[in-house]
Structure formats: structure tokens, C-alpha cells
N, C-alpha and C. Protein backbone atom coordinates (compact mmCIF):
# COMPACT_ATOMS: atom_id res chain seq x y z
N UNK A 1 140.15 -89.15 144.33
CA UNK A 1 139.80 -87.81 144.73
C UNK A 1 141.08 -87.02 144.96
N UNK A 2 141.34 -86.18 144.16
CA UNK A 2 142.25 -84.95 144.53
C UNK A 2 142.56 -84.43 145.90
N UNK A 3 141.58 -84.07 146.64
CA UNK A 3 141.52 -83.63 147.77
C UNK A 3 142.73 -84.50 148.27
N UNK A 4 142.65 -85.60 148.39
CA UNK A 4 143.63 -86.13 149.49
C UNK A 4 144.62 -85.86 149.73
N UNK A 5 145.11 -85.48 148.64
CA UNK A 5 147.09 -84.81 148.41
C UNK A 5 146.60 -83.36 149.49
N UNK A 6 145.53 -82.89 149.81
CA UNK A 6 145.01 -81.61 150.47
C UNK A 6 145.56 -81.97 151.87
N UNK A 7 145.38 -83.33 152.30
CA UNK A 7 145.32 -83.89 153.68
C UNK A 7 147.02 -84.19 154.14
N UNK A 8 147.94 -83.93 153.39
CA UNK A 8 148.96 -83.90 153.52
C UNK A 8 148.94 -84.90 154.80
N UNK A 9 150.11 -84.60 156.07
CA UNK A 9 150.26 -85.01 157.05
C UNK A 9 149.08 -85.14 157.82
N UNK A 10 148.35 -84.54 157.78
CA UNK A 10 147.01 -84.29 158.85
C UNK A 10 146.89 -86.32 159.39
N UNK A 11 146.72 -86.26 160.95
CA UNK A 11 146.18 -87.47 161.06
C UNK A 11 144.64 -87.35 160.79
N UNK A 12 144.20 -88.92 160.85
CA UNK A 12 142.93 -89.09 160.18
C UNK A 12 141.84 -87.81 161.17
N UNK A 13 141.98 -88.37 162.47
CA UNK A 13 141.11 -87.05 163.40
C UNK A 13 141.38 -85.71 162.85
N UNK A 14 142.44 -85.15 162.14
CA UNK A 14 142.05 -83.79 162.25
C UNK A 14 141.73 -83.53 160.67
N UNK A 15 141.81 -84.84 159.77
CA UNK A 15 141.33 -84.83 158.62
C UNK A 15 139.74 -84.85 158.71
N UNK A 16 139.33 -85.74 159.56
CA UNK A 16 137.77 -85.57 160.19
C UNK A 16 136.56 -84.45 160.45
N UNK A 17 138.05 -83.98 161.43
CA UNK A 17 137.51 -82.65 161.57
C UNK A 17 137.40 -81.58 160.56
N UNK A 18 138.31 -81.46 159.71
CA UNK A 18 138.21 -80.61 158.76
C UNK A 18 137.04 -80.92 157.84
N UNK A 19 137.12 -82.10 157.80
CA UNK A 19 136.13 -82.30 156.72
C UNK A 19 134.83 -82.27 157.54
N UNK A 20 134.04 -82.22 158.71
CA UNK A 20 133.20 -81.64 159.16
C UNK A 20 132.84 -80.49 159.28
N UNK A 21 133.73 -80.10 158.86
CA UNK A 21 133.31 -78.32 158.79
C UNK A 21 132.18 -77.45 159.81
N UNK A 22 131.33 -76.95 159.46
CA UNK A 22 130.64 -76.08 160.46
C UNK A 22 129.52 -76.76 161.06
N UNK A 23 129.24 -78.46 160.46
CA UNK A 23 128.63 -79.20 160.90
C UNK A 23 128.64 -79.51 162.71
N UNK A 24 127.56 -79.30 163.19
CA UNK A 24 128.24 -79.35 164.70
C UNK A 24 128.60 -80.95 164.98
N UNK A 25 129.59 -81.34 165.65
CA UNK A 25 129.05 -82.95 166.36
C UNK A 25 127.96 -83.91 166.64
N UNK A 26 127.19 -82.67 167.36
CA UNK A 26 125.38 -83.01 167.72
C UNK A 26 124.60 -84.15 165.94
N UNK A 27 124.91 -82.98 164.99
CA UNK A 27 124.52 -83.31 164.32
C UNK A 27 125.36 -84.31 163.47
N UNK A 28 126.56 -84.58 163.60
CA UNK A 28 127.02 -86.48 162.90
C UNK A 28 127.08 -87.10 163.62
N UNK A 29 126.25 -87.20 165.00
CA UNK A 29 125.76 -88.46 166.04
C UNK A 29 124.54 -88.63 165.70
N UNK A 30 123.95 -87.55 165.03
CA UNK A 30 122.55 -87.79 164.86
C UNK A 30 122.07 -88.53 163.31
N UNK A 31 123.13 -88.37 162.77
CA UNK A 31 123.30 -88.50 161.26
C UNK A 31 124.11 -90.00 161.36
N UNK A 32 124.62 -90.34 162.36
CA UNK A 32 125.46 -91.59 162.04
C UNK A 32 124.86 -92.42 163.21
N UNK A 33 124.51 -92.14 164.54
CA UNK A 33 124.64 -92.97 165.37
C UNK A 33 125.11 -93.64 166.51
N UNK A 34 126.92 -92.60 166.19
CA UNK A 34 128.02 -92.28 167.06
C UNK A 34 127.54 -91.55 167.58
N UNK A 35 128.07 -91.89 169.18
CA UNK A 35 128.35 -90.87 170.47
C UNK A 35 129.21 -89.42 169.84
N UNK A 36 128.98 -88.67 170.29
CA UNK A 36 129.70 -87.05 170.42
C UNK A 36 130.59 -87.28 170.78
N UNK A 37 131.18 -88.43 171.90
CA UNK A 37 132.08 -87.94 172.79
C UNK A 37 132.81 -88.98 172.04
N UNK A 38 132.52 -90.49 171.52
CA UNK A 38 133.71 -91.11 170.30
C UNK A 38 133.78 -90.36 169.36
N UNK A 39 132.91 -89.34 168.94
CA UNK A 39 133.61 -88.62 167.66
C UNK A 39 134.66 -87.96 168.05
N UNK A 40 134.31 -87.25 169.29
CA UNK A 40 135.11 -85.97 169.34
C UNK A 40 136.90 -86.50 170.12
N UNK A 41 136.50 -87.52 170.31
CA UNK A 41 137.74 -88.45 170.38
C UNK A 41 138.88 -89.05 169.60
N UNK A 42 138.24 -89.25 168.61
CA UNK A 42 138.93 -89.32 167.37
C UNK A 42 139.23 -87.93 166.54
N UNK A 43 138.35 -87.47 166.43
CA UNK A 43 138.94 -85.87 166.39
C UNK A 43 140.31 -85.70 166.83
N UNK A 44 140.54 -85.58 168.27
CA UNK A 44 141.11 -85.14 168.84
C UNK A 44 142.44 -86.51 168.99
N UNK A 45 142.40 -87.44 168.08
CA UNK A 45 143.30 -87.94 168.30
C UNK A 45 143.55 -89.12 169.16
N UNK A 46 142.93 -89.30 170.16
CA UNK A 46 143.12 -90.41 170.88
C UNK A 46 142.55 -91.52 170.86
N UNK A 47 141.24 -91.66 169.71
CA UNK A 47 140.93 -93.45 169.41
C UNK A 47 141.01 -93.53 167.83
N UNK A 48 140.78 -94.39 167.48
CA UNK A 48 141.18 -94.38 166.18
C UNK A 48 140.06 -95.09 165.33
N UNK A 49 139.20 -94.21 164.22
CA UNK A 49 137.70 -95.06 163.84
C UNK A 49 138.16 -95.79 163.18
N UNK A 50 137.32 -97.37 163.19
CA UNK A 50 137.14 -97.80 162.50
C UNK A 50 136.54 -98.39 161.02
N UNK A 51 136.85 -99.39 160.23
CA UNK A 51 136.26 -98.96 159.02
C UNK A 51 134.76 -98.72 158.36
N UNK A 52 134.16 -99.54 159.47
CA UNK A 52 132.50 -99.28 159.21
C UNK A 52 132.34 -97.72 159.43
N UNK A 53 132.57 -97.00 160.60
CA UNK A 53 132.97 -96.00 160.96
C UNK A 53 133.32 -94.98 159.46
N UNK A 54 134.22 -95.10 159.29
CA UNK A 54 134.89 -94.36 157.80
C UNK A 54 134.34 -94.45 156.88
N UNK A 55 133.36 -95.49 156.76
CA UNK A 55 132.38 -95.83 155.76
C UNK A 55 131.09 -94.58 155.73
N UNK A 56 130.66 -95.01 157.06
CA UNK A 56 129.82 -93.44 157.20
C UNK A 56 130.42 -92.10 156.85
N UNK A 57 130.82 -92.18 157.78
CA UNK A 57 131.52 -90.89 157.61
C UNK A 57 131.71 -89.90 156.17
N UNK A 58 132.62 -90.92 155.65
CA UNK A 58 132.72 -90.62 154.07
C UNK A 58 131.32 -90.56 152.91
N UNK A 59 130.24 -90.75 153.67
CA UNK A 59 129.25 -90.90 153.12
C UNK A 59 128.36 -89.59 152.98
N UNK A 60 128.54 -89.22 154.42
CA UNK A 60 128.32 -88.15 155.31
C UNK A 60 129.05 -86.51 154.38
N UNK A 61 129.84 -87.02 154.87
CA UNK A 61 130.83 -85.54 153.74
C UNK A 61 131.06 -85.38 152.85
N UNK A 62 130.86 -86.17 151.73
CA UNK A 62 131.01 -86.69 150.53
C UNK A 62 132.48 -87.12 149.96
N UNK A 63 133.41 -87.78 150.44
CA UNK A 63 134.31 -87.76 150.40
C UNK A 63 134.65 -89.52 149.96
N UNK A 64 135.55 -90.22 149.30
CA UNK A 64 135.76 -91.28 148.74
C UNK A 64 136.17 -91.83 150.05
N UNK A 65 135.44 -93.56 150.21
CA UNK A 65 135.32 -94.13 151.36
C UNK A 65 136.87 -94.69 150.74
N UNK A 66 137.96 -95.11 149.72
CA UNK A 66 138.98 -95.61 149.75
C UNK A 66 139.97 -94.65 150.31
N UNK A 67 139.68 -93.20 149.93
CA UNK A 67 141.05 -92.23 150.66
C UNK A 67 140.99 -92.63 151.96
N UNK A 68 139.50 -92.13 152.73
CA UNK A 68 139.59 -92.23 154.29
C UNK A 68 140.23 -93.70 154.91
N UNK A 69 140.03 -94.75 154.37
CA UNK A 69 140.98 -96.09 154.75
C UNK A 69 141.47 -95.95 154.35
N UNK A 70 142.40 -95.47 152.93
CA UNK A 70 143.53 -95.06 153.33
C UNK A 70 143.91 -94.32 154.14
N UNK A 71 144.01 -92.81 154.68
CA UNK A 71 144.21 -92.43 155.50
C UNK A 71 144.80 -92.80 156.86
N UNK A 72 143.21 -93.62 157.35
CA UNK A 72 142.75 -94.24 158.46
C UNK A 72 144.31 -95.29 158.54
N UNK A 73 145.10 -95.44 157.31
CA UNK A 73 145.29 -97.23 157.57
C UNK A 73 145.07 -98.31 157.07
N UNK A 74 143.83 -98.29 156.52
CA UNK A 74 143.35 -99.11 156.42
C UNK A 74 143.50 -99.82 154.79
N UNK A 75 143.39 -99.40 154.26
CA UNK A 75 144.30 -99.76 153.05
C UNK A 75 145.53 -99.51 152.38
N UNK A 76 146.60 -100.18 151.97
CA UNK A 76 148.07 -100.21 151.46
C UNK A 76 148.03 -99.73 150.21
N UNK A 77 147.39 -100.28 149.41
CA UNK A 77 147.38 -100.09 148.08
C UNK A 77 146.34 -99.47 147.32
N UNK A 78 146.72 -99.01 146.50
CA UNK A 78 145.60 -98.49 145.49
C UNK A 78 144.67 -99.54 144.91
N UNK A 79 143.64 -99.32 145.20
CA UNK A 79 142.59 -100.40 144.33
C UNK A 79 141.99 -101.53 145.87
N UNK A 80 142.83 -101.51 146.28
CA UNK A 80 142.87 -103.10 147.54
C UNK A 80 141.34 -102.85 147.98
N UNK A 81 140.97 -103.90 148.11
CA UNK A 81 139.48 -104.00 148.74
C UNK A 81 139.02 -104.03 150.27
N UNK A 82 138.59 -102.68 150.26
CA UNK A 82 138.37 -102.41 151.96
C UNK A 82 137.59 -103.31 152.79
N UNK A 83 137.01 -104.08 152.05
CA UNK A 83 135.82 -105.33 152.78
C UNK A 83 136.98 -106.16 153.88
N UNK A 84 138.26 -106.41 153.24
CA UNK A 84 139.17 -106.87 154.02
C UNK A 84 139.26 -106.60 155.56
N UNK A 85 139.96 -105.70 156.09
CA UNK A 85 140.14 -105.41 157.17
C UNK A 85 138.89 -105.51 157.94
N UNK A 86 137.21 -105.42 157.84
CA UNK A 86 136.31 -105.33 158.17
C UNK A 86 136.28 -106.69 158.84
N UNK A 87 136.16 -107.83 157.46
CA UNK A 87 136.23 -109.23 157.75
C UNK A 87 137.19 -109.80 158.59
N UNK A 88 138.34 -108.95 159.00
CA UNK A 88 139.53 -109.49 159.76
C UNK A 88 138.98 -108.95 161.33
N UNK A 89 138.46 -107.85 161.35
CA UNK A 89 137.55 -107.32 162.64
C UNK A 89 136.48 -108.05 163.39
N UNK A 90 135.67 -108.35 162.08
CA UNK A 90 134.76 -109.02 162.58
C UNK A 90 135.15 -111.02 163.16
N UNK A 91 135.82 -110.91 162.29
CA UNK A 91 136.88 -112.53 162.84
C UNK A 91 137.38 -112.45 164.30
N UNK A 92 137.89 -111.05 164.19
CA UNK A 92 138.49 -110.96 165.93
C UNK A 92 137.51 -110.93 166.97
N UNK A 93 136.82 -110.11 166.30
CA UNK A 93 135.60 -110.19 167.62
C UNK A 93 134.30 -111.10 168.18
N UNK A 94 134.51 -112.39 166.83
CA UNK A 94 133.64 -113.26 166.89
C UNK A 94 134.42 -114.33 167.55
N UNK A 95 135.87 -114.45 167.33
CA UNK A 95 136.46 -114.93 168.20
C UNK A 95 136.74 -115.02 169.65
N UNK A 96 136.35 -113.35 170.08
CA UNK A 96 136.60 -113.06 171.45
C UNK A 96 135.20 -113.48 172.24
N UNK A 97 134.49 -113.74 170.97
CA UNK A 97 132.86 -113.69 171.90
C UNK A 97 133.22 -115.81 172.14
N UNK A 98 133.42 -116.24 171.65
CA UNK A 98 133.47 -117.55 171.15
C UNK A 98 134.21 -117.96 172.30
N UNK A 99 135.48 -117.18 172.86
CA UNK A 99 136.32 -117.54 173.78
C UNK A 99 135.69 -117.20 175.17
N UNK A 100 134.64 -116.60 175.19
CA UNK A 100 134.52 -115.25 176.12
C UNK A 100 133.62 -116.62 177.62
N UNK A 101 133.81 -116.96 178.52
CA UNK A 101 133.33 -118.88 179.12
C UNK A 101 132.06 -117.97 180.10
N UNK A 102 131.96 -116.96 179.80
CA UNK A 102 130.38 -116.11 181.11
C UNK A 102 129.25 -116.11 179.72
N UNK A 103 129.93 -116.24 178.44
CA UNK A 103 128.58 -116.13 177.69
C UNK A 103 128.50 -117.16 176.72
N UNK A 104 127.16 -117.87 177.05
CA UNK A 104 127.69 -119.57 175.97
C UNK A 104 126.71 -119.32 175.08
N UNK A 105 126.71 -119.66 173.93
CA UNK A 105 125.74 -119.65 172.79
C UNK A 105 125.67 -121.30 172.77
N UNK A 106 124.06 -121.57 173.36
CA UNK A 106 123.35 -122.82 172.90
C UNK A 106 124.07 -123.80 172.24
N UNK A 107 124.26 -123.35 170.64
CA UNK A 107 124.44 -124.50 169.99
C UNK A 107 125.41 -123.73 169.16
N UNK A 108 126.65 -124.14 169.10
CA UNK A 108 128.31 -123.86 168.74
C UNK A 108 127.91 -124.05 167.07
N UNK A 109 127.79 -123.45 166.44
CA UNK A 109 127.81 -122.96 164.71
C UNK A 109 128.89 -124.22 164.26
N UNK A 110 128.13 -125.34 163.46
CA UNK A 110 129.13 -126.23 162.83
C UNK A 110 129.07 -125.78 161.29
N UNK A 111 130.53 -126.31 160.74
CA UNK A 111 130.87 -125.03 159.07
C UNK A 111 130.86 -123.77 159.37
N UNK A 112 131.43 -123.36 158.35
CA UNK A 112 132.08 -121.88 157.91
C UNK A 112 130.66 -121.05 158.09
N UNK A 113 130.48 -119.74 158.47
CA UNK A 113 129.86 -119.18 158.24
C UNK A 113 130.53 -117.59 158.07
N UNK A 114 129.06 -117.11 157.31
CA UNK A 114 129.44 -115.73 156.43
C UNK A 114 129.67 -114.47 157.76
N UNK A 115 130.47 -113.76 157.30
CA UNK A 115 131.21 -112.46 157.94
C UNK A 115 129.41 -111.80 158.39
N UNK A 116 128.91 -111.80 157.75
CA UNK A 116 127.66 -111.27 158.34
C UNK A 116 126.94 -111.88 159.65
N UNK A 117 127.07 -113.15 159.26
CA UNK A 117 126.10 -114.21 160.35
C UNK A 117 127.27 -113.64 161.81
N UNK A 118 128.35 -113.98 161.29
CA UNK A 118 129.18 -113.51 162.69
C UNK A 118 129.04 -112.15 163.07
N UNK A 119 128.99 -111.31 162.40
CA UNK A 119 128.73 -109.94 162.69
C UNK A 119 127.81 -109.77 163.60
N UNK A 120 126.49 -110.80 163.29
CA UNK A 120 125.25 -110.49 164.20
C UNK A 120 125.37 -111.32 165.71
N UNK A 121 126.46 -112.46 165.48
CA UNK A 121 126.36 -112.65 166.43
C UNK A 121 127.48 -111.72 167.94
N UNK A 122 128.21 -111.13 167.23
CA UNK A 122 129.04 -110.23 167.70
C UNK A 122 128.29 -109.22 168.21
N UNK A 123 127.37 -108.59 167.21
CA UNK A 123 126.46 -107.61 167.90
C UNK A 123 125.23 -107.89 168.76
N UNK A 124 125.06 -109.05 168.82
CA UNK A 124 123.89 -109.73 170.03
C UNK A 124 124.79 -109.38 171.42
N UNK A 125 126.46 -109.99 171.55
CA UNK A 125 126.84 -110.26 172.70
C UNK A 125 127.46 -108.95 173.03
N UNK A 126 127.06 -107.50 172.09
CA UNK A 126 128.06 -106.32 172.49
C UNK A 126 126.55 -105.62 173.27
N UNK A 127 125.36 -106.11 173.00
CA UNK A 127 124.35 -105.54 173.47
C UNK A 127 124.04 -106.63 175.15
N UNK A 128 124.19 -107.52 174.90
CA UNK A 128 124.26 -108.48 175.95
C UNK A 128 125.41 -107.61 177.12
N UNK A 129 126.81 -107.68 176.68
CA UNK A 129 127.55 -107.66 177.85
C UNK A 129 127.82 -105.98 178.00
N UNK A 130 127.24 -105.38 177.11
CA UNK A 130 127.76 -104.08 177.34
C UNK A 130 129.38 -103.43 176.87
N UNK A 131 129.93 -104.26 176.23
CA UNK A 131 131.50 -104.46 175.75
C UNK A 131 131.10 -103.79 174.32
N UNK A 132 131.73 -103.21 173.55
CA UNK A 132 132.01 -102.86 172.54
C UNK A 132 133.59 -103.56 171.66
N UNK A 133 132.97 -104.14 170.94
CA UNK A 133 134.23 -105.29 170.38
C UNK A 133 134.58 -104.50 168.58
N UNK A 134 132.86 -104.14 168.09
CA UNK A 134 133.32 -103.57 166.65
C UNK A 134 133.09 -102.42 166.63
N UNK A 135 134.07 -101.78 165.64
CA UNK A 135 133.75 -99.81 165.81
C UNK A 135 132.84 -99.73 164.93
């Protein structure tokens, strides 16, 4: 997408914002799911979305989900496969739940399992403890 050379310096928040245009907030919490007040946070610079996050988003505005990780960070190279960093997220946070000794899961997962299966179990224990581990 052309546009991006548009985004010059802009950090990703005020690339966000631009690309929301006259859309109010109200309505890409309602459209995505996100809080107003994490959007308008990243907007403004002080958290930084993540790639599921950018995934929407870019979906939302019509805008190529590889610029915004790039942008975001999140991808180095041209072409590189954004599933990456996701799977490295979700590793961290299935880890932290795994470590976490106030919340035990029954029966400890023997073999590898898929980035998804962990995902859900990540999102059982972010609804459980009230912690937010994935963006």
C-alpha cells in the first residue's frame, strides 16, 4: 500500500488516529471490542497495540494488516510473516499463566500443543484473574 510512505514519522498512535478519521472512538469499541479508553491510549501514545489488535484495526479502515505491523514494529522485513510475533505473545503469556502458583490447571498439558489451545488457555485465566496478559 502506497499510503504508508504517507505515514512518514507519525508513531503508530497518531497513524491510528489519522486513519480513524471522523469515526468517533465510541464507535471502534463498538466495532472491535476495545475499551475507548485503550484506544484512546494508544492514540495518544502511551500503550502500544498489539498485533491481534492491528489486525482489527486494519480491517476496520481498510488499510494492509502488514504496513500497520510494520509500523507498529512488528515486522522487519518485507514479506515476514506476522503470525510470528503473535505466537511469541501467546508463548509469553501461556508461560506466565503456567508459572503463575494461585492458579493451578488440573492436569499440566503433556506434548506440544498448538498456539491456539494455549491461547484459550491464556484467555480462561485473563477472565479468571482479571489480568490482561494478551492485547
Amino acid at each position: 500500500m502506497d499510503e504508508q510512505n504517507d505515514w512518514g514519522d507519525e508513531q503508530i498512535g497518531q497513524t491510528l488516529k489519522r486513519l480513524r478519521g471522523d469515526t468517533s472512538i465510541r464507535a471502534v469499541q463498538r466495532l472491535t471490542g476495545v475499551s475507548n479508553a485503550y484506544l484512546s491510549q494508544i492514540e495518544k501514545g502511551t500503550r502500544h497495540p498489539g498485533p491481534r489488535l492491528l489486525r482489527r484495526l486494519a480491517s476496520l479502515y481498510g488499510v494492509s494488516v502488514h504496513d500497520l505491523l510494520r509500523k507498529a514494529g512488528y515486522l522487519e522485513r518485507e514479506g515476514e510473516e506476522p503470525g510470528a510475533d503473535e505466537e511469541t505473545e501467546v508463548e509469553r503469556a501461556y508461560q506466565y499463566v503456567l508459572s503463575d502458583p494461585v492458579f493451578r490447571v488440573g492436569t499440566r498439558p503433556r506434548g506440544p500443543l498448538s498456539t491456539e489451545s494455549k491461547r484459550f488457555i491464556v484467555e480462561l485465566y485473563e477472565r479468571y484473574s482479571g489480568k490482561r496478559l494478551l492485547q
